[in-house]
Protein backbone atom coordinates (compact mmCIF):
# COMPACT_ATOMS: atom_id res chain seq x y z
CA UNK A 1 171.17 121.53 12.68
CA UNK A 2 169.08 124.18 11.02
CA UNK A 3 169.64 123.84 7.00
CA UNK A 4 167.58 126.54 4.62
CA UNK A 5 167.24 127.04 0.90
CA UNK A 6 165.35 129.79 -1.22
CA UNK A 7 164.18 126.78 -3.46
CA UNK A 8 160.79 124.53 -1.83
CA UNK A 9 162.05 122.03 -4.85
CA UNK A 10 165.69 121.76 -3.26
CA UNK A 11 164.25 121.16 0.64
CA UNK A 12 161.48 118.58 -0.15
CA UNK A 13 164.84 116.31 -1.82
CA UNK A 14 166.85 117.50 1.37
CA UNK A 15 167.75 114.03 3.20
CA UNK A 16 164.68 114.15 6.04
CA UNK A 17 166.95 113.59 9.11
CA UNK A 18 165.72 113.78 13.14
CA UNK A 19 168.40 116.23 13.96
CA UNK A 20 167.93 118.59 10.79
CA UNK A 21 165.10 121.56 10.65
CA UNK A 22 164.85 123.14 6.91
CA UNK A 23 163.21 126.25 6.52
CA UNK A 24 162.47 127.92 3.26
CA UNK A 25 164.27 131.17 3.96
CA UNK A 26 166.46 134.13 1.40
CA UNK A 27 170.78 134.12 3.01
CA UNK A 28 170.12 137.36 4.23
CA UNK A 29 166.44 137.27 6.03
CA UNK A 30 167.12 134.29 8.24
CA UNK A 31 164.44 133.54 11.17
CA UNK A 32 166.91 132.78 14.03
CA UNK A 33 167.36 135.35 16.18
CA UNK A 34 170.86 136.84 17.30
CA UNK A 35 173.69 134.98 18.06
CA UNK A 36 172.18 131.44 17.11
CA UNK A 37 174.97 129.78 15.93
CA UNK A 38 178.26 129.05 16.36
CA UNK A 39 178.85 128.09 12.89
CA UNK A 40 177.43 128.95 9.64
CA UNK A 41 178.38 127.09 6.29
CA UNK A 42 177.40 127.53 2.59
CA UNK A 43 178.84 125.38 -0.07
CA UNK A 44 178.30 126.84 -3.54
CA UNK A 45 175.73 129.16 -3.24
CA UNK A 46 177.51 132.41 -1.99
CA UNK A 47 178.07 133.89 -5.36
CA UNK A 48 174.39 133.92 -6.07
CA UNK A 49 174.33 136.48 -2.90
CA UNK A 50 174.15 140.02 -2.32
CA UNK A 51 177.08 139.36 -0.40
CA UNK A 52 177.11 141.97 1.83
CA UNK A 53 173.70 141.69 2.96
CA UNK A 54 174.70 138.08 3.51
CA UNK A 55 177.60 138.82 5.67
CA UNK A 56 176.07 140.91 7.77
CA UNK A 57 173.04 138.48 8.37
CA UNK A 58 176.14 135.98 9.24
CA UNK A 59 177.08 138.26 11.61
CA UNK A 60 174.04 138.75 12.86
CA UNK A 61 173.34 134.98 13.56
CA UNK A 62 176.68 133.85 14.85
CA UNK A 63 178.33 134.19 18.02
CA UNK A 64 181.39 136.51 19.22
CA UNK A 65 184.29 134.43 17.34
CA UNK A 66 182.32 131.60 15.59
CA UNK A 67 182.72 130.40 12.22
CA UNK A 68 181.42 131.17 8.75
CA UNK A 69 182.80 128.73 6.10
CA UNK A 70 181.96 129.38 2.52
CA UNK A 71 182.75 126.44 0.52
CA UNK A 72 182.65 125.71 -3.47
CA UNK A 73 183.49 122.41 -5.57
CA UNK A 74 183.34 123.65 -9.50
CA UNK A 75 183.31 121.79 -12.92
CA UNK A 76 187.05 122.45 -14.56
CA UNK A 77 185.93 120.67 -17.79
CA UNK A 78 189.22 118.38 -17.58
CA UNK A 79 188.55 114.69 -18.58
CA UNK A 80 191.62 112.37 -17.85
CA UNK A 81 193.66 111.57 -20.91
CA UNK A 82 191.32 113.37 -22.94
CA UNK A 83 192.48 117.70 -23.33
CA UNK A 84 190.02 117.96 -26.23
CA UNK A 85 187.10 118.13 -23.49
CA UNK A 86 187.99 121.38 -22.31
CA UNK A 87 188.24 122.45 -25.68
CA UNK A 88 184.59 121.19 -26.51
CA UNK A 89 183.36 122.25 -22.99
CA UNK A 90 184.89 126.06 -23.96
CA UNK A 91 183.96 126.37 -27.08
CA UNK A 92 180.73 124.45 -28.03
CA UNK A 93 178.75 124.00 -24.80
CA UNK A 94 179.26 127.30 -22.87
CA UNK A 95 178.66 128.75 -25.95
CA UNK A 96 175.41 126.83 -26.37
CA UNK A 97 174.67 127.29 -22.22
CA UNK A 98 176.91 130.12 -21.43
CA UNK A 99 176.64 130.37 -17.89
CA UNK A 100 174.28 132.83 -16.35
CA UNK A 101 175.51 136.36 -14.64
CA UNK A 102 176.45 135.78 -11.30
CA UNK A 103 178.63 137.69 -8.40
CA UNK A 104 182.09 136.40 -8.91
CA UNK A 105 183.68 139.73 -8.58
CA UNK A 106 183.15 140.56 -4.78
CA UNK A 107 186.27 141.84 -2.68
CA UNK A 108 187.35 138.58 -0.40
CA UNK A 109 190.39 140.25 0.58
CA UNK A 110 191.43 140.37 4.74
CA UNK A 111 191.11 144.31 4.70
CA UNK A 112 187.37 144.33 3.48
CA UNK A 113 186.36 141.15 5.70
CA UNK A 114 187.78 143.44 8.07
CA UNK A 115 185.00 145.99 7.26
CA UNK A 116 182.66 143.42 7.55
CA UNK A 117 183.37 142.25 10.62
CA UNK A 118 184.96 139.06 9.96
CA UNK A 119 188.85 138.05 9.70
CA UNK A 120 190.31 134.81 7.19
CA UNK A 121 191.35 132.24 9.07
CA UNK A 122 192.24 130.77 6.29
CA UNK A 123 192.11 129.66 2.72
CA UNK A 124 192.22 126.13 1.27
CA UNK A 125 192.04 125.22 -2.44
CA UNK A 126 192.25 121.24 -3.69
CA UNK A 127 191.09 119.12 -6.55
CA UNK A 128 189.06 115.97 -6.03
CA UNK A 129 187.98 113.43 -9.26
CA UNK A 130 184.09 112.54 -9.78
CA UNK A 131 183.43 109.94 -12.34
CA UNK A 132 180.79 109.75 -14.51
CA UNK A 133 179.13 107.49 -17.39
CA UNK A 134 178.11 109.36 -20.64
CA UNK A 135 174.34 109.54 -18.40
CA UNK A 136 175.76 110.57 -15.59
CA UNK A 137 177.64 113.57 -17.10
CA UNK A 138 174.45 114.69 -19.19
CA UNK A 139 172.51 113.92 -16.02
CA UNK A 140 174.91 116.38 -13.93
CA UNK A 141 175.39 118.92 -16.80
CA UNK A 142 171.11 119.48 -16.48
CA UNK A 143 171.71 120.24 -13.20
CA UNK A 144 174.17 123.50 -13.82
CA UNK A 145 172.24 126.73 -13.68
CA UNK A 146 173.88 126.96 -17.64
CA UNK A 147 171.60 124.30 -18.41
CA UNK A 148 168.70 125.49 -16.11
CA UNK A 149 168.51 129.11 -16.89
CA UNK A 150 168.69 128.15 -20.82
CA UNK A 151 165.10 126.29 -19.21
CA UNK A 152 163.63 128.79 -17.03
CA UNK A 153 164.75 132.40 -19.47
CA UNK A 154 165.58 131.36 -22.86
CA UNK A 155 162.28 128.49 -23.45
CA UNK A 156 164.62 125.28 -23.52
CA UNK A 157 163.49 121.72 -23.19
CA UNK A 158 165.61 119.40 -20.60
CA UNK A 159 164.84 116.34 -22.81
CA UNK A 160 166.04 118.41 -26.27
CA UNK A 161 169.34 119.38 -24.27
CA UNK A 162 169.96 115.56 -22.79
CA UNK A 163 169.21 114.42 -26.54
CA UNK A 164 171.46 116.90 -27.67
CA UNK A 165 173.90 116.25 -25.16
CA UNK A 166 173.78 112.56 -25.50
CA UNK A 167 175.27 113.47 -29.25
CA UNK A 168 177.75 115.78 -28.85
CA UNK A 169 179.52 113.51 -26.07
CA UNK A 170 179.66 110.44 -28.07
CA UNK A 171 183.01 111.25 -29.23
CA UNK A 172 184.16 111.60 -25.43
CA UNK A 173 182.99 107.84 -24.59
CA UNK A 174 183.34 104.51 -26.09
CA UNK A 175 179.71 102.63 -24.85
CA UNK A 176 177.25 103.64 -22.49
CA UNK A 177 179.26 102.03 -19.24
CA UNK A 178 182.55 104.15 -19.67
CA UNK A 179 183.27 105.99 -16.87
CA UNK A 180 185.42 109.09 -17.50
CA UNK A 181 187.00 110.61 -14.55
CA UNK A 182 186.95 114.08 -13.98
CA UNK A 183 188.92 117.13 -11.89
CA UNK A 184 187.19 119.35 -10.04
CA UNK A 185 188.12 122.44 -8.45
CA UNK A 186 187.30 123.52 -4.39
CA UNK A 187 187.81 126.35 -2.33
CA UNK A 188 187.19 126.16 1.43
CA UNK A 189 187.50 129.87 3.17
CA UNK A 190 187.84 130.30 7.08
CA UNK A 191 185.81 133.32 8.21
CA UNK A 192 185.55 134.04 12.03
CA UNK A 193 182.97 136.67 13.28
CA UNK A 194 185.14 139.48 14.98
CA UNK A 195 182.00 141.59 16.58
């Protein structure tokens, strides 16, 4: 398995594995040479692309009718039993830690895959539920690029956003052990190379 990352940080807490290679490497200048692979997968990180310089470095790298699966599993900001979360999630914390610009409006339909050389296999949205302690949410919400770009652009503080995190989801939580459970959203998409 060969596994790479733009970020040095992200590979040195990659799981260190005898069957796994990471190399520090942009989606679109990968060091393999042609027709590596006979599958190709990316789970949240495709919208962070130039996506067509992506898919054409996919093409590049996998075989005559292998696989590219792009998958994503996304934060819907809805706590069981509890609506007003979404609410609070809208309107005070993306407003706080809006979330940074990012390439959510590329073309996915079958005609411009098409173009690209690849065809949909198919398409397969679900919801799972993660569970988290009033820690464990603040712990996950530092980890959103929201929280990370308000670090790395606008001169934030991780421990002055978990302090101020810890207060504004008191209300959500009854003592530091309550788990909430959560929904997120996922989107699997079945790409096969066509050239």
């Amino acid at each position: 398995v060969e596994a790479t990352d733009t970020s040095a940080e992200m590979l040195r807490h990659a799981p260190m594995l005898p069957n796994i290679r990471y190399t520090l490497a942009l989606a679109n200048q990968q060091p393999f040479p042609d027709a590596s692979f006979d599958l190709i997968t990316v789970c949240s990180g495709v919208h962070w692309f130039d996506i067509d310089s992506f898919l054409a470095e996919a093409g590049r790298l996998l075989k005559a009718g292998a696989s590219l699966v792009l998958y994503d599993n996304f934060f819907l900001a809805e706590m069981d039993e509890v609506p007003e979360f979404r609410d609070w999630h809208t309107q005070v914390y993306l407003q706080r830690y809006p979330a940074p610009a990012r390439n959510n409006q590329y073309d996915w339909s079958a005609a411009h895959m098409r173009l690209k050389g690849f065809s949909i296999e198919e398409e397969e949205p679900f919801t799972n539920a993660v569970t988290f302690t009033k820690a464990e949410l603040i712990l996950y919400f530092t980890t959103q690029s929201n929280v990370s770009f308000a670090v790395e652009e606008g001169g934030k503080q991780y421990a002055d956003i978990e302090a101020w995190l810890d207060v504004a989801l008191e209300p959500f939580f009854d003592h530091d052990e309550h788990k909430r459970s959560f929904t997120y959203g996922n989107s699997i998409q079945y790409l096969r190379n066509t050239d």
